[in-house]
C-alpha atoms as a PDB file:
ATOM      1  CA  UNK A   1     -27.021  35.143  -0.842  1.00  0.00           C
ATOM      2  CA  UNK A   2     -24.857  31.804  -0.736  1.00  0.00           C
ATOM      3  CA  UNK A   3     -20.926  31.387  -0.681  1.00  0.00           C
ATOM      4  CA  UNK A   4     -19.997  28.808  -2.759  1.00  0.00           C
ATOM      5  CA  UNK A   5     -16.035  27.487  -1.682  1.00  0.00           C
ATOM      6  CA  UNK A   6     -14.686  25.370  -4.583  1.00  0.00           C
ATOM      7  CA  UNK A   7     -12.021  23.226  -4.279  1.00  0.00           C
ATOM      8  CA  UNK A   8     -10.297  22.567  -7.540  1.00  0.00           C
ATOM      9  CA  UNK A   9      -6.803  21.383  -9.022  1.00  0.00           C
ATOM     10  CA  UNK A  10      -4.547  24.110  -9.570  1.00  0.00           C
ATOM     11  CA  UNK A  11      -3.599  23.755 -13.408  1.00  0.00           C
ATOM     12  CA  UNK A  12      -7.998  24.159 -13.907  1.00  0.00           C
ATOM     13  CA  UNK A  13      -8.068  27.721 -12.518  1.00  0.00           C
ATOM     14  CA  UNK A  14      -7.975  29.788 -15.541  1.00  0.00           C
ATOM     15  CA  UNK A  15     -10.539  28.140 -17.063  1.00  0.00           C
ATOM     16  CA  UNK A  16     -12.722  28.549 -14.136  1.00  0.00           C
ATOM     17  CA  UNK A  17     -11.921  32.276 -13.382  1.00  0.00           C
ATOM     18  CA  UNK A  18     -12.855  32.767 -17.344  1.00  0.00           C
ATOM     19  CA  UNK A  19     -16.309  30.810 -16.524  1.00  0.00           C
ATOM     20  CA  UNK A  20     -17.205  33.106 -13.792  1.00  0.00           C
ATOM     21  CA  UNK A  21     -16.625  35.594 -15.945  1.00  0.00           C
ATOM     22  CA  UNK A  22     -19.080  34.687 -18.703  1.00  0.00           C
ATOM     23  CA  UNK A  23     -21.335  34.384 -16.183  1.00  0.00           C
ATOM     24  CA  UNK A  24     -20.879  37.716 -14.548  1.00  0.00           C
ATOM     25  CA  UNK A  25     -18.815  37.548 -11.657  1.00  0.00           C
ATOM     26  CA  UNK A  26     -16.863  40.296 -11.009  1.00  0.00           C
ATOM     27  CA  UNK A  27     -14.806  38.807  -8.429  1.00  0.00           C
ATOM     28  CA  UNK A  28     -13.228  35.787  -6.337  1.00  0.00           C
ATOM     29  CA  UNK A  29     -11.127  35.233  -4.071  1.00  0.00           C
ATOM     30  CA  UNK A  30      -8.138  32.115  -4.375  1.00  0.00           C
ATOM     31  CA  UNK A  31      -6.256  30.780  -1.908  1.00  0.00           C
ATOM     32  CA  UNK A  32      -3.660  27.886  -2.289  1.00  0.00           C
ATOM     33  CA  UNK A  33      -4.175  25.170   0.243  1.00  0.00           C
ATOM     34  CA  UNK A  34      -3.561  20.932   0.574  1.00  0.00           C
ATOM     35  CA  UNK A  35      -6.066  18.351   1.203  1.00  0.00           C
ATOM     36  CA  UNK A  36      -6.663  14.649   0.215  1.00  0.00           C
ATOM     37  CA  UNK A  37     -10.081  12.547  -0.253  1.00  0.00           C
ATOM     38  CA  UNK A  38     -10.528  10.047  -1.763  1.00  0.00           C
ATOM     39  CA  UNK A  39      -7.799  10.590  -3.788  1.00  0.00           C
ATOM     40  CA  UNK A  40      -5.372   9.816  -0.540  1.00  0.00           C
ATOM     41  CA  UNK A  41      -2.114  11.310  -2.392  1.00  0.00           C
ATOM     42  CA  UNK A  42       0.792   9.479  -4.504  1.00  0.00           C
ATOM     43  CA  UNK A  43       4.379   8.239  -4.459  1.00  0.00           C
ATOM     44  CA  UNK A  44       6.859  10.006  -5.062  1.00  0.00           C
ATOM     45  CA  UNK A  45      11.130   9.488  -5.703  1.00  0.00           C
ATOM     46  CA  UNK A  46      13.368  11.976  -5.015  1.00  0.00           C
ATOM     47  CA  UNK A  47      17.286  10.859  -5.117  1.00  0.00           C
ATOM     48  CA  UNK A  48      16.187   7.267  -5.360  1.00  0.00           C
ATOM     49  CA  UNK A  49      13.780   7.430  -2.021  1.00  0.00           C
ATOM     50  CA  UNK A  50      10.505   6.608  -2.430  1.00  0.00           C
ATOM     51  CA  UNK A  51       7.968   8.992  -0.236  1.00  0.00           C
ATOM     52  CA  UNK A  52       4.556   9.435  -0.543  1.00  0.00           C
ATOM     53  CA  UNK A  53       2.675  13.074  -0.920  1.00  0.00           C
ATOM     54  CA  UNK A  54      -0.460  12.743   1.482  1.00  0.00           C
ATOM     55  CA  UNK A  55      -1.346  16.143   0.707  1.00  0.00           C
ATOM     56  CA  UNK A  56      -1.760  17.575  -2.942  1.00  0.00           C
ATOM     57  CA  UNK A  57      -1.687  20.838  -3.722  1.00  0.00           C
ATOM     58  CA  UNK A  58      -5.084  22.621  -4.518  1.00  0.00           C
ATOM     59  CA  UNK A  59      -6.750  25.434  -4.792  1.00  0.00           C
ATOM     60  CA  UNK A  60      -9.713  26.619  -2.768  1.00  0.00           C
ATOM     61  CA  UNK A  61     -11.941  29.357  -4.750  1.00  0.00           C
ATOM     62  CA  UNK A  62     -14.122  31.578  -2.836  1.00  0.00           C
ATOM     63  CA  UNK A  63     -17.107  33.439  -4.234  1.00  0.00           C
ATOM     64  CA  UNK A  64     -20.567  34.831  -2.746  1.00  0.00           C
ATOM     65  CA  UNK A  65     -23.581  34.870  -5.503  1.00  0.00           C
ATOM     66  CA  UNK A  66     -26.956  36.107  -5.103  1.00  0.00           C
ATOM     67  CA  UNK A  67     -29.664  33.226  -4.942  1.00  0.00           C
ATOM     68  CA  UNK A  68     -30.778  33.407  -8.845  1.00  0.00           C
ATOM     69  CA  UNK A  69     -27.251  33.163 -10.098  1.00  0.00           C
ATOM     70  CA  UNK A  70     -26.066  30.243  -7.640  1.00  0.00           C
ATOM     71  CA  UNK A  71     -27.513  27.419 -10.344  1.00  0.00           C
ATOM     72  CA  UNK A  72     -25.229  29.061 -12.764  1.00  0.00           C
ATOM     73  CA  UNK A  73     -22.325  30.117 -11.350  1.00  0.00           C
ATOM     74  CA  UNK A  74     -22.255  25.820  -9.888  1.00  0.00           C
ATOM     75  CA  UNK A  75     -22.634  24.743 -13.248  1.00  0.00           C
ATOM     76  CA  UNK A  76     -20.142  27.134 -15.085  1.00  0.00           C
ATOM     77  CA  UNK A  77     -17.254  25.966 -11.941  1.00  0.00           C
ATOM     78  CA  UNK A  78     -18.404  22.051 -12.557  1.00  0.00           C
ATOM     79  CA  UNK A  79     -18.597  22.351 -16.066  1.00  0.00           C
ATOM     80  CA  UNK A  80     -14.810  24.316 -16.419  1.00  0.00           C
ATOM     81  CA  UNK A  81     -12.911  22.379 -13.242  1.00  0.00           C
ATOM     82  CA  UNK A  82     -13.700  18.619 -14.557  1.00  0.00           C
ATOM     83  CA  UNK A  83     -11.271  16.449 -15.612  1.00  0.00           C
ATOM     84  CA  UNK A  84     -13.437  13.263 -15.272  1.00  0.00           C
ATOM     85  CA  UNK A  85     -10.458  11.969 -12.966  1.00  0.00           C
ATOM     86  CA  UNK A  86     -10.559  11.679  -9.493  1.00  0.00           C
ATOM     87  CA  UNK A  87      -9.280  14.317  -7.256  1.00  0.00           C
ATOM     88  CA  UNK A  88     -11.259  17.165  -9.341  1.00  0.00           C
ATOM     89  CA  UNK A  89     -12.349  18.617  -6.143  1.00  0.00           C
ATOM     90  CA  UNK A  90     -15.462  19.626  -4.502  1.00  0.00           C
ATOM     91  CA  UNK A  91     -17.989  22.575  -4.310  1.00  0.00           C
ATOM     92  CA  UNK A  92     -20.096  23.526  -0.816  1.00  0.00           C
ATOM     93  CA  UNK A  93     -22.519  26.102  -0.433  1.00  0.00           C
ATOM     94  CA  UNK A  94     -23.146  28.286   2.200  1.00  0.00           C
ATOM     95  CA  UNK A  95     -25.193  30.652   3.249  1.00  0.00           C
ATOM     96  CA  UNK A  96     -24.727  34.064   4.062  1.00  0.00           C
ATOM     97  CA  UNK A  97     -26.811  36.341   6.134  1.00  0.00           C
ATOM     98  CA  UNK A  98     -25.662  39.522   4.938  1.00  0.00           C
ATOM     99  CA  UNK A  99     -22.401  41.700   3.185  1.00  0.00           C
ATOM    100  CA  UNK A 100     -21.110  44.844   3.765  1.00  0.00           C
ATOM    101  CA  UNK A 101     -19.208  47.118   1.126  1.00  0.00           C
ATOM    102  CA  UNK A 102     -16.469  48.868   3.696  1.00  0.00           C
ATOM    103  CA  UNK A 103     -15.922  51.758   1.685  1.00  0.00           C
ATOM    104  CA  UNK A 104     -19.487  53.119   1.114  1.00  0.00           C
ATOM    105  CA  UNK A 105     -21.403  50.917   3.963  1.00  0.00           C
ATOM    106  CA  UNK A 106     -24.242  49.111   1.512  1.00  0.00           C
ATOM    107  CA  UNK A 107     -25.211  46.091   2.906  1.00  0.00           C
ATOM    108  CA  UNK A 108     -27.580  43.386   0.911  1.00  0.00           C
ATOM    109  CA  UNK A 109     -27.141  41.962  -2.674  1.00  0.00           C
ATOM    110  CA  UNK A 110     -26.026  45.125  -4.277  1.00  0.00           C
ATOM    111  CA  UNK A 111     -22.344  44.339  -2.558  1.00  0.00           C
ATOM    112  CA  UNK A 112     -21.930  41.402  -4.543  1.00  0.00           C
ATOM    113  CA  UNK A 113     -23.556  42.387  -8.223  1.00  0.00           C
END
């Protein structure tokens, strides 16, 4: 099993969640966070101030994938999150020993099909 932890710009979430759909996913789990790269932020006025915004708003998706649908499930996220701008965000892959389902206490791949 891997966990694959996308980071992605807010407004691109729907599209994604409806990717992971197509592709079978039953679940994720989205959490808002902040964060710069490469992108490093922007200026900003408010009542004619200038201040710059080192960390944008993003959102971090979280979702664990059996081995033969981790080449998919990357592509559909890439394919649905790209702008072509900078700051689209990043994916990492992890991976994961084992999972648990608390309410009956199956443990392998069958928790997350």
């Amino acid at each position: 099993m891997k966990k694959i932890e996308a980071i992605i710009k807010p407004f691109k979430l729907e599209e994604v969640k409806d990717a992971l759909a197509r592709e079978g996913i039953p679940g994720v789990t989205v959490t808002e966070v902040k964060g710069f790269g490469r992108q490093k932020g922007h200026k900003e006025m408010y009542r004619g101030a200038e201040y710059v915004v080192e960390f944008l708003p993003k959102v971090k998706l979280e979702v664990v994938v059996t081995d033969d649908k981790l080449a998919a499930v990357l592509g559909a996220i890439t394919k649905a999150a790209a702008t072509g701008r900078i700051g689209d965000g990043k994916i990492f892959v992890l991976n994961v020993e084992d999972a648990v389902r608390i309410r009956t206490g199956e443990t392998g791949d069958i928790v997350v099909e």
